[in-house]
N, C-alpha and C. Protein backbone atom coordinates (compact mmCIF):
# COMPACT_ATOMS: atom_id res chain seq x y z
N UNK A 1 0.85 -1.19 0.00
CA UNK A 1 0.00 0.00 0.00
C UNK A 1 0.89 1.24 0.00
N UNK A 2 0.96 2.33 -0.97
CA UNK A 2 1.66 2.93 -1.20
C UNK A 2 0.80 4.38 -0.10
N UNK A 3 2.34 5.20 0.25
CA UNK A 3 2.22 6.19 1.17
C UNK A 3 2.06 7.96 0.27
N UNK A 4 1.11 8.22 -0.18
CA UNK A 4 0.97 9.21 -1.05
C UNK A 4 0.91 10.63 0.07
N UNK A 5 2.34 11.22 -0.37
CA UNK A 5 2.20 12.74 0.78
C UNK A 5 2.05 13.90 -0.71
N UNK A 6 2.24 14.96 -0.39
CA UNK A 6 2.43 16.32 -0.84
C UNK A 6 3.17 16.69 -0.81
N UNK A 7 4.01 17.80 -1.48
CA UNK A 7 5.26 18.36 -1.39
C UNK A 7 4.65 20.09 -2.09
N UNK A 8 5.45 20.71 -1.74
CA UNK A 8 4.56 22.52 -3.13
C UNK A 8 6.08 23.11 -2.70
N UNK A 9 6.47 23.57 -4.08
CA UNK A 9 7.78 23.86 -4.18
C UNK A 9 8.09 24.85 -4.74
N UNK A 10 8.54 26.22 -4.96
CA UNK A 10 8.63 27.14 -5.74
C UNK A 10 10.04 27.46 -5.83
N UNK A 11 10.11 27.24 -7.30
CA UNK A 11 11.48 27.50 -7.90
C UNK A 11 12.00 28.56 -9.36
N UNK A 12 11.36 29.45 -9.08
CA UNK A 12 11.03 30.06 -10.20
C UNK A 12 10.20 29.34 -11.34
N UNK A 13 10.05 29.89 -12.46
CA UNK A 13 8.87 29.25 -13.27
C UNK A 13 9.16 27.91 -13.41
N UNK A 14 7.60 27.72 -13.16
CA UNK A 14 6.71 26.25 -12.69
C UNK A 14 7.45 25.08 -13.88
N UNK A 15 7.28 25.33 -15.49
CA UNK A 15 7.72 24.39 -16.10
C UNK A 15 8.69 23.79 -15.94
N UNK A 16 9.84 24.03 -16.15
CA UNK A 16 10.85 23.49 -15.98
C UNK A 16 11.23 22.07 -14.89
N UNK A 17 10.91 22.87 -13.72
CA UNK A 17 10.49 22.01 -12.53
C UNK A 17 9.86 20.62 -12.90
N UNK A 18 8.39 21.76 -12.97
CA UNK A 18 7.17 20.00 -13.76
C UNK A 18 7.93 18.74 -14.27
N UNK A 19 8.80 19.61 -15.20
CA UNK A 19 9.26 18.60 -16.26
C UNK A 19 10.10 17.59 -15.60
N UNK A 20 11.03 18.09 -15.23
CA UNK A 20 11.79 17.47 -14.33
C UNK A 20 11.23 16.56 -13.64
N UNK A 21 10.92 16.87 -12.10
CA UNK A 21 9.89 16.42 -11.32
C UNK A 21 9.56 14.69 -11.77
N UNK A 22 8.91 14.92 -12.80
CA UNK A 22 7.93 14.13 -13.81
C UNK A 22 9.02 12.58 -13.76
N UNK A 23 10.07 13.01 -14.12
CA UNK A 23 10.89 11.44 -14.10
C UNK A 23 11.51 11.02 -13.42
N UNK A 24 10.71 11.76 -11.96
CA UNK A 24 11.74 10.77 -10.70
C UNK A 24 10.88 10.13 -10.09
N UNK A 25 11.20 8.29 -10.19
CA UNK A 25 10.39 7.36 -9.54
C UNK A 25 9.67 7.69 -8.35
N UNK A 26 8.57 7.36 -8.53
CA UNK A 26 7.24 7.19 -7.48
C UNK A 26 7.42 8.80 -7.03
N UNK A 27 7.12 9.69 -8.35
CA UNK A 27 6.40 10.86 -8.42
C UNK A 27 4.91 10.52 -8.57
N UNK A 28 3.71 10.74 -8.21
CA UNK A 28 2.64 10.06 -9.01
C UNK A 28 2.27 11.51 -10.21
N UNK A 29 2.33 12.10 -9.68
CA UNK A 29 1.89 13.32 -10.22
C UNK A 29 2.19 14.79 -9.61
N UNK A 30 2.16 15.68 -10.89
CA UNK A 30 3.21 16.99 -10.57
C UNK A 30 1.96 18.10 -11.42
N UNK A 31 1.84 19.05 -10.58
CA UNK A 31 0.74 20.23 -11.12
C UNK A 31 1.00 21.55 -10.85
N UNK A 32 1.36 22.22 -12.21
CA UNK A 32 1.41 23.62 -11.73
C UNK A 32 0.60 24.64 -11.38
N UNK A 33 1.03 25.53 -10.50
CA UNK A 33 -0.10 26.59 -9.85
C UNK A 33 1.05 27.97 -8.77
N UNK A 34 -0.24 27.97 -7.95
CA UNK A 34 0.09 29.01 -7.51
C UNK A 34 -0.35 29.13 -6.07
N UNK A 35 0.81 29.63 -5.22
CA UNK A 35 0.43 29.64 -3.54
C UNK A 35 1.57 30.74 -3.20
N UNK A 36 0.44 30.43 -1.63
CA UNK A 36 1.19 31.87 -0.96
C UNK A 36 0.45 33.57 -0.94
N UNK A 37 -0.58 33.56 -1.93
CA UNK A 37 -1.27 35.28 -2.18
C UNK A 37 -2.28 35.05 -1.91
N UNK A 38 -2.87 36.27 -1.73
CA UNK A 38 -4.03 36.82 -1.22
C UNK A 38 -4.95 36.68 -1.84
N UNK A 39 -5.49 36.74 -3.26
CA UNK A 39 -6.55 36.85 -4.27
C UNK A 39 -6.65 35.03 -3.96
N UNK A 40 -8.17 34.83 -4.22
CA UNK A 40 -8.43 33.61 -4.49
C UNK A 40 -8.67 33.30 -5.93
N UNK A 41 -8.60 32.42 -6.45
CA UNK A 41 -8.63 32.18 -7.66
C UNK A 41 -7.84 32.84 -8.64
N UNK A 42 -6.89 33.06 -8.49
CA UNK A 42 -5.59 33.87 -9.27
C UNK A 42 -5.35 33.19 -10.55
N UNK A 43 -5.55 34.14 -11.43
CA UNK A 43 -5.05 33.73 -12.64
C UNK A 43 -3.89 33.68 -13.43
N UNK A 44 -2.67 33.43 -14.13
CA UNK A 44 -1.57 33.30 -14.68
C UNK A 44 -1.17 35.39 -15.03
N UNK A 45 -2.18 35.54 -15.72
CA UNK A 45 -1.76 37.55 -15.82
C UNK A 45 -1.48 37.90 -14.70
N UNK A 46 -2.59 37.41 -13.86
CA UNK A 46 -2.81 38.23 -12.46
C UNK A 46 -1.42 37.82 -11.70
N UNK A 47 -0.98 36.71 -11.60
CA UNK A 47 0.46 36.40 -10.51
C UNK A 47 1.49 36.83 -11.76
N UNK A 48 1.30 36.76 -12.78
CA UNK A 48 2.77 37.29 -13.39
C UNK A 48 2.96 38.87 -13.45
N UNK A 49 1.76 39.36 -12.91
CA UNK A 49 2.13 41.06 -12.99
C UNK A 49 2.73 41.30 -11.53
N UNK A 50 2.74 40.26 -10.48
CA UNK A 50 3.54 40.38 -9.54
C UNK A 50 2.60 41.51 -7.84
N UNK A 51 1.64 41.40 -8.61
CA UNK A 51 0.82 42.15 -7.35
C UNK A 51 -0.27 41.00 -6.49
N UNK A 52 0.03 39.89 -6.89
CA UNK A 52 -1.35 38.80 -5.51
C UNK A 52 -0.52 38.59 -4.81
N UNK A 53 0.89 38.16 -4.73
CA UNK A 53 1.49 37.85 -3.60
C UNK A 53 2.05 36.29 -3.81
N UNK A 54 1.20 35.62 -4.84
CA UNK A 54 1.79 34.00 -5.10
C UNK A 54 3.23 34.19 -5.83
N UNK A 55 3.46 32.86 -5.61
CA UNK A 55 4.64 32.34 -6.33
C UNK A 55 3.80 31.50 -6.94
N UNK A 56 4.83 31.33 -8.18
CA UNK A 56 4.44 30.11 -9.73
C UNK A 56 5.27 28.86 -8.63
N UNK A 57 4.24 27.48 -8.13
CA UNK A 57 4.93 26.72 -7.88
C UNK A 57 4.33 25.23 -8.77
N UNK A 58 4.87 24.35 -7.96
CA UNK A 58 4.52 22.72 -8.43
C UNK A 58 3.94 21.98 -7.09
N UNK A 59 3.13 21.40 -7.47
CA UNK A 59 2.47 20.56 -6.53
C UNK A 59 2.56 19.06 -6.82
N UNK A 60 3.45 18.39 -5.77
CA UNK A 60 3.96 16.94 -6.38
C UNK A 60 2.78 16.23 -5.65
N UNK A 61 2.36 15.35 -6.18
CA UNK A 61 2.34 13.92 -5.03
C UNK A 61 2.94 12.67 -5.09
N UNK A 62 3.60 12.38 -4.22
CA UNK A 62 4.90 11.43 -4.56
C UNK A 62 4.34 9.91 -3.53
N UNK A 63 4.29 8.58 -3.65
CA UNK A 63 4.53 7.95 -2.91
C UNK A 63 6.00 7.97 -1.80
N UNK A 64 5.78 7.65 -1.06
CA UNK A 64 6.70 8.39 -0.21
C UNK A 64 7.49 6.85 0.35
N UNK A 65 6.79 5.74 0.19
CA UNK A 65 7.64 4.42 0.11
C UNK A 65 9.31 4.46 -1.51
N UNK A 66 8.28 5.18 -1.89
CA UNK A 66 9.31 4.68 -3.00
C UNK A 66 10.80 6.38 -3.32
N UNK A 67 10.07 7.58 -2.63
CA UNK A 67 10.89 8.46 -2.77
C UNK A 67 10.52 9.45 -1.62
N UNK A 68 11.63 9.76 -0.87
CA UNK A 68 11.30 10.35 0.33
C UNK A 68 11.48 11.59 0.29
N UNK A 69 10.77 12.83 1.29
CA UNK A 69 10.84 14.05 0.74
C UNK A 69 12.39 15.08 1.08
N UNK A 70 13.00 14.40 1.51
CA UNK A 70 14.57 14.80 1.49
C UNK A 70 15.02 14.72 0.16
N UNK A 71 14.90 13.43 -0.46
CA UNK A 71 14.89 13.25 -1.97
C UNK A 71 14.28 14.41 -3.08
N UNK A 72 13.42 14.86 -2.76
CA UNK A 72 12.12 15.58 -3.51
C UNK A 72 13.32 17.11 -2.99
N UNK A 73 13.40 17.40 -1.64
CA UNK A 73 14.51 18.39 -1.54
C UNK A 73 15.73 18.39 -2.22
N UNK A 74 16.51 17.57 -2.41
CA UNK A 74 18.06 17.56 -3.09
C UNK A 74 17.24 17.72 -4.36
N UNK A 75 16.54 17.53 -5.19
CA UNK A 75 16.16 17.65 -6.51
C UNK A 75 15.74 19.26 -6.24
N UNK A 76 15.23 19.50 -5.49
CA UNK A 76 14.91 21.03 -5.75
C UNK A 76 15.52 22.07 -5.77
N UNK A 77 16.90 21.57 -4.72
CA UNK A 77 18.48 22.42 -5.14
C UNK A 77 18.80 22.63 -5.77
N UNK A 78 18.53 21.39 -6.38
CA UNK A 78 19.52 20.98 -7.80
C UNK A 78 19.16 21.71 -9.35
N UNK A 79 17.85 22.27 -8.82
CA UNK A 79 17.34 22.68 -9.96
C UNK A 79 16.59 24.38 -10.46
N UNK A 80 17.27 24.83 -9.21
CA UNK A 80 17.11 26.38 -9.33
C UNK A 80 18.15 27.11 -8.53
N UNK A 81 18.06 28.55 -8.64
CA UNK A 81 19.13 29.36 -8.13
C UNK A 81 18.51 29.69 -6.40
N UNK A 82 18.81 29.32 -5.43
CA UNK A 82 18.29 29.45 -4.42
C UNK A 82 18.71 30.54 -3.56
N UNK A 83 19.97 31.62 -4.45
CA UNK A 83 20.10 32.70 -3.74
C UNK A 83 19.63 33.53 -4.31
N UNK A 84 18.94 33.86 -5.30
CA UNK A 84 18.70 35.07 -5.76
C UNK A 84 17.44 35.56 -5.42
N UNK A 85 17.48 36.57 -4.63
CA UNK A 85 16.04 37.33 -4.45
C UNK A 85 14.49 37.26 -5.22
N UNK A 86 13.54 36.85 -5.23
CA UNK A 86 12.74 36.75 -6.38
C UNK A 86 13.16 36.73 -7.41
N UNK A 87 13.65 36.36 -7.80
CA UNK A 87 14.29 36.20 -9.31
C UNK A 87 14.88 34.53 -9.52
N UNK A 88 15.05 34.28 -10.73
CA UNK A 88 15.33 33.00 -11.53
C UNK A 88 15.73 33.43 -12.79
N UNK A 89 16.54 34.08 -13.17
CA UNK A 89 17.46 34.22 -14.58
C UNK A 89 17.43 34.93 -14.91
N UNK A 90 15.79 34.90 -15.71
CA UNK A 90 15.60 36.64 -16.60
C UNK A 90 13.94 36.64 -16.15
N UNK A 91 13.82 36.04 -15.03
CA UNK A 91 12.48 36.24 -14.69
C UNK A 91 12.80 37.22 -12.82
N UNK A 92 11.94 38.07 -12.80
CA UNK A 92 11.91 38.61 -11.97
C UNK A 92 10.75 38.90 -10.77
N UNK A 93 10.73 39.14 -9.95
CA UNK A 93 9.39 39.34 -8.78
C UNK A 93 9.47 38.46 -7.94
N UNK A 94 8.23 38.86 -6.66
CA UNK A 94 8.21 37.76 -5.94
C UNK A 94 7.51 36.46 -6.55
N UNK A 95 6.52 36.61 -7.75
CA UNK A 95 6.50 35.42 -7.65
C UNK A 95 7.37 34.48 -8.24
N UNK A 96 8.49 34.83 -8.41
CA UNK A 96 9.36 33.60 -9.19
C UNK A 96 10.44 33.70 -7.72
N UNK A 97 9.93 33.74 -6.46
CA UNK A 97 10.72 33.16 -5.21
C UNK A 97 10.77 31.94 -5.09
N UNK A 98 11.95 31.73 -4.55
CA UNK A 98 12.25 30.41 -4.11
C UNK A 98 11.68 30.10 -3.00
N UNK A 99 11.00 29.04 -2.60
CA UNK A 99 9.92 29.12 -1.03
C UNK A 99 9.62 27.57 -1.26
N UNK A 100 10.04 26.70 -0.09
CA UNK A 100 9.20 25.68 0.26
C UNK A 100 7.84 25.61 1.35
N UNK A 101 7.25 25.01 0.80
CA UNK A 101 5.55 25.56 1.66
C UNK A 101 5.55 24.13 2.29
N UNK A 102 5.46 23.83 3.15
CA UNK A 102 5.55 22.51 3.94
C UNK A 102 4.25 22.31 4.42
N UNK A 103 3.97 20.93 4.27
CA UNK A 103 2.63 20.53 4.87
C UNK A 103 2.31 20.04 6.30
N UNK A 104 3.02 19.68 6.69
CA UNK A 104 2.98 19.16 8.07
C UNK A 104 4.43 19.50 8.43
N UNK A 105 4.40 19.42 10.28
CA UNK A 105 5.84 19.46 11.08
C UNK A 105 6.82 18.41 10.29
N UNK A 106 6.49 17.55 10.35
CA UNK A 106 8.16 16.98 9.51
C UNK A 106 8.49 17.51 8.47
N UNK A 107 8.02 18.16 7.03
CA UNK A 107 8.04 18.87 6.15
C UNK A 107 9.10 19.81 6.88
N UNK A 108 8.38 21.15 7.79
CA UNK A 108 9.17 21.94 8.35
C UNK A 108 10.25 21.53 8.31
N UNK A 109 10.31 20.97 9.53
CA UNK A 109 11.85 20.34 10.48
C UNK A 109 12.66 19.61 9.23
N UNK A 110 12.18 18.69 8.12
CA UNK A 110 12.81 18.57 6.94
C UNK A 110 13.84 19.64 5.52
N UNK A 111 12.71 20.31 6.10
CA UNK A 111 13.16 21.61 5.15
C UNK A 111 14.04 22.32 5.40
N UNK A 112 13.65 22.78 7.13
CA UNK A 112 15.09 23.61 7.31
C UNK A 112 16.37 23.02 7.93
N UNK A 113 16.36 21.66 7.94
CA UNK A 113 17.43 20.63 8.16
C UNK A 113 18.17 20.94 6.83
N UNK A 114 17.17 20.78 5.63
CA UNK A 114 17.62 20.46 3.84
C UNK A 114 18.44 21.80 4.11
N UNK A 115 17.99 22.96 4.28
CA UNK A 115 18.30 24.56 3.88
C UNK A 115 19.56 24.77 4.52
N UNK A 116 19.72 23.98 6.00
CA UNK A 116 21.01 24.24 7.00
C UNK A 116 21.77 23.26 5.98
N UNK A 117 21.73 22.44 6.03
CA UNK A 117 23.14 21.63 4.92
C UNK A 117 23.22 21.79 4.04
N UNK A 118 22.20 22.60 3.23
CA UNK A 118 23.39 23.32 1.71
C UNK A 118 23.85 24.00 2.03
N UNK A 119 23.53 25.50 2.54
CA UNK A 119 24.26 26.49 3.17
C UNK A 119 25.42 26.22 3.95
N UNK A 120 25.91 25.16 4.40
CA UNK A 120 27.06 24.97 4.85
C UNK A 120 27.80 24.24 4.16
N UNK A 121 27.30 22.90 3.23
CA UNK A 121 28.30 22.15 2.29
C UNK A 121 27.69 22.05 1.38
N UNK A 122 26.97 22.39 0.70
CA UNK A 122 26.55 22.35 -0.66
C UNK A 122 26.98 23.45 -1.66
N UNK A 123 26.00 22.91 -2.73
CA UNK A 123 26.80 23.63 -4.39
C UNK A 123 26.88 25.29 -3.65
N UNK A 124 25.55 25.86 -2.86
CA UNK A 124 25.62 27.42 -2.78
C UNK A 124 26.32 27.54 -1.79
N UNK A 125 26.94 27.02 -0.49
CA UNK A 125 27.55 27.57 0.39
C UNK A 125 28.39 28.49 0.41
N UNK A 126 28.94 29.23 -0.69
CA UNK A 126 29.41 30.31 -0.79
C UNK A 126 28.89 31.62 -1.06
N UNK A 127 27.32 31.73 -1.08
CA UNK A 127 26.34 32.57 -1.06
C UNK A 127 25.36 32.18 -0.20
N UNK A 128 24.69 33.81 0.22
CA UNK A 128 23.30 33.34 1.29
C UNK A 128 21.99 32.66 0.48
N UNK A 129 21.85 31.69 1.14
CA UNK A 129 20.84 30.90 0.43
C UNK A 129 19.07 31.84 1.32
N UNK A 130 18.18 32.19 -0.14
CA UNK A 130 17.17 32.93 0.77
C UNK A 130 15.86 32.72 0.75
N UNK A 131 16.11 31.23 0.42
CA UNK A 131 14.57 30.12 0.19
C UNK A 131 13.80 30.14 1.34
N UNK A 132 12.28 30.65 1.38
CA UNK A 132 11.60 30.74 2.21
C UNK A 132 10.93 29.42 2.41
N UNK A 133 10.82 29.49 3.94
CA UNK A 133 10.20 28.09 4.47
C UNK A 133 9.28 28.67 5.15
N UNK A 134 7.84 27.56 4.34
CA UNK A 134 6.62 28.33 5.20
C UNK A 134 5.55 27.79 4.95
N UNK A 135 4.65 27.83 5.91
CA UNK A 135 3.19 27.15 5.82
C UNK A 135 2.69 26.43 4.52
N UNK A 136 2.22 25.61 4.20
CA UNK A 136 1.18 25.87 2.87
C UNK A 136 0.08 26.03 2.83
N UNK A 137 -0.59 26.95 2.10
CA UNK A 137 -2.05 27.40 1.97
C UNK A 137 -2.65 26.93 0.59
N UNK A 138 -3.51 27.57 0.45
CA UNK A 138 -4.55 27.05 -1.04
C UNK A 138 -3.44 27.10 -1.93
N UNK A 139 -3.68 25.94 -2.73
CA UNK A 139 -3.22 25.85 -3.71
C UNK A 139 -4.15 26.01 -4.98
N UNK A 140 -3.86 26.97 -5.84
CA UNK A 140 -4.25 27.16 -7.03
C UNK A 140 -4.01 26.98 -7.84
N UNK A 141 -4.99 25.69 -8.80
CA UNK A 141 -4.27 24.86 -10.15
C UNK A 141 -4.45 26.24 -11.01
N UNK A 142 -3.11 25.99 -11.73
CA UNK A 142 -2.69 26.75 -12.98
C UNK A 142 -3.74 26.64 -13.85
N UNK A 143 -3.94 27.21 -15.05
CA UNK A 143 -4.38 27.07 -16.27
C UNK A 143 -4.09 25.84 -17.19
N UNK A 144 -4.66 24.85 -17.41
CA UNK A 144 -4.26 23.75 -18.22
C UNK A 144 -3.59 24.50 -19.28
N UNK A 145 -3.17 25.22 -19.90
CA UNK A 145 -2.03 25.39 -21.11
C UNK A 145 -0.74 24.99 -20.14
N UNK A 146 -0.55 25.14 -18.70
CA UNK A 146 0.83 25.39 -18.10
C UNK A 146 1.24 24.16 -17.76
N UNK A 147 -0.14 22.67 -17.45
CA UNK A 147 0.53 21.84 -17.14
C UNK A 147 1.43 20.87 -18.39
N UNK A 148 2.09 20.53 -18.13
CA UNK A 148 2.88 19.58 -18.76
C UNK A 148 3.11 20.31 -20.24
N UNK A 149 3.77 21.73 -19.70
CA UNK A 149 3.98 22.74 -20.99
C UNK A 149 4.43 22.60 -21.82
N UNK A 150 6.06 22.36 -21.34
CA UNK A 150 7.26 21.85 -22.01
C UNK A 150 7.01 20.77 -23.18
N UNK A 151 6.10 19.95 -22.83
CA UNK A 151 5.97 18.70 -23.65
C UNK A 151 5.00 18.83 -24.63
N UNK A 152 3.62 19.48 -24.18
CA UNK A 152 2.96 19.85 -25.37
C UNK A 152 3.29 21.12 -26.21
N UNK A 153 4.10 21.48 -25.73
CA UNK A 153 4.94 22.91 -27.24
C UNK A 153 5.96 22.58 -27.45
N UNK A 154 7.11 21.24 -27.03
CA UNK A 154 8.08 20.57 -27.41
C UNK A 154 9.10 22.06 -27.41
N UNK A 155 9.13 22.60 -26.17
CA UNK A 155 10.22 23.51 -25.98
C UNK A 155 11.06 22.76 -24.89
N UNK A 156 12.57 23.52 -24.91
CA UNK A 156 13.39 23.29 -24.18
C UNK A 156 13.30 23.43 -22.73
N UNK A 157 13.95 22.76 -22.05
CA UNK A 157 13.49 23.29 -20.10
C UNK A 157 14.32 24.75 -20.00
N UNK A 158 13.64 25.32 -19.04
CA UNK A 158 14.13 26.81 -18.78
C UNK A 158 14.85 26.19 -17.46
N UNK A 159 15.41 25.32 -17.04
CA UNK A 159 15.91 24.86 -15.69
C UNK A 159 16.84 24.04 -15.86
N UNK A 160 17.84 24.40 -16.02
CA UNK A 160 19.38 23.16 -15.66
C UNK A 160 20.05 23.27 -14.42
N UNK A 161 20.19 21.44 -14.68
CA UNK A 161 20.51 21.37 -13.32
C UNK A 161 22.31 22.18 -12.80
N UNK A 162 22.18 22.51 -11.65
CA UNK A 162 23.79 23.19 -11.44
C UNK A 162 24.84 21.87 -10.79
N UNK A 163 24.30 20.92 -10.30
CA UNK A 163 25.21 19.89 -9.95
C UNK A 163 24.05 18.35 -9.97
């Protein structure tokens, strides 16, 4: 009987992530959206003009027998810039912050265990790492054009990995 948790991850824009995400065993499923702001029902204009308060994130659900959420953390390092202020490359604002939204106390206590050991031996330890750790609230599914983007417009990932 498989152990299905949650994970909501914001790493600058959602695709890339998704994509990723998508091919690591006993992911079941990965959905982009939006958490963290004030407006309910937020739409893709509305969080990319940078005034609701969300971040563009991913919403995994992973069996958790087969991939644990420390796992689901080292992949999320691995796959965005975790010092840069709202920003991710050439995308800018808060909502393209880096922020893990944790669902329960082990989440927490997971997260900022994950956040204390890169910052001291990992790829960024030579910069302040300024990934927010914090509650999770409503999650708001994206617009079906956003899920599984990459693959139905056969574009490149906007996300390489740094190690």
């Amino acid at each position: 009987m498989s152990r299905v948790q949650i994970a909501t991850l914001g790493a600058g824009c959602f695709w890339g992530v998704e994509h990723f995400l998508r091919q690591i065993p006993g992911v079941k499923s990965v959905a982009c959206g939006y958490m963290g702001g004030h407006l309910e029902h937020p739409t893709y204009p509305e969080v990319k003009q940078g005034h609701t308060g969300h971040a563009e994130v991913v919403q995994i659900a992973f069996d958790a027998d087969e991939v644990c959420f420390d796992e689901i953390l080292t992949f999320f390092w691995q796959h965005h810039n975790p010092t840069t202020l709202n920003q991710q490359g050439v995308d800018f604002g808060s909502q393209y912050r880096s922020v893990i939204f944790y669902h329960d106390e082990d989440q927490q206590e997971a997260a900022l265990r994950s956040k204390a050991h890169q910052q001291a031996e990992g790829y960024w330890k030579d910069k302040t790492i300024v990934t927010e750790i914090t509650p999770a609230t409503t999650f708001w599914r994206a617009e079906e054009y956003h899920q599984n983007y990459l693959e139905k417009n056969d574009e490149p990932t906007c996300h390489l990995p740094f190690y």
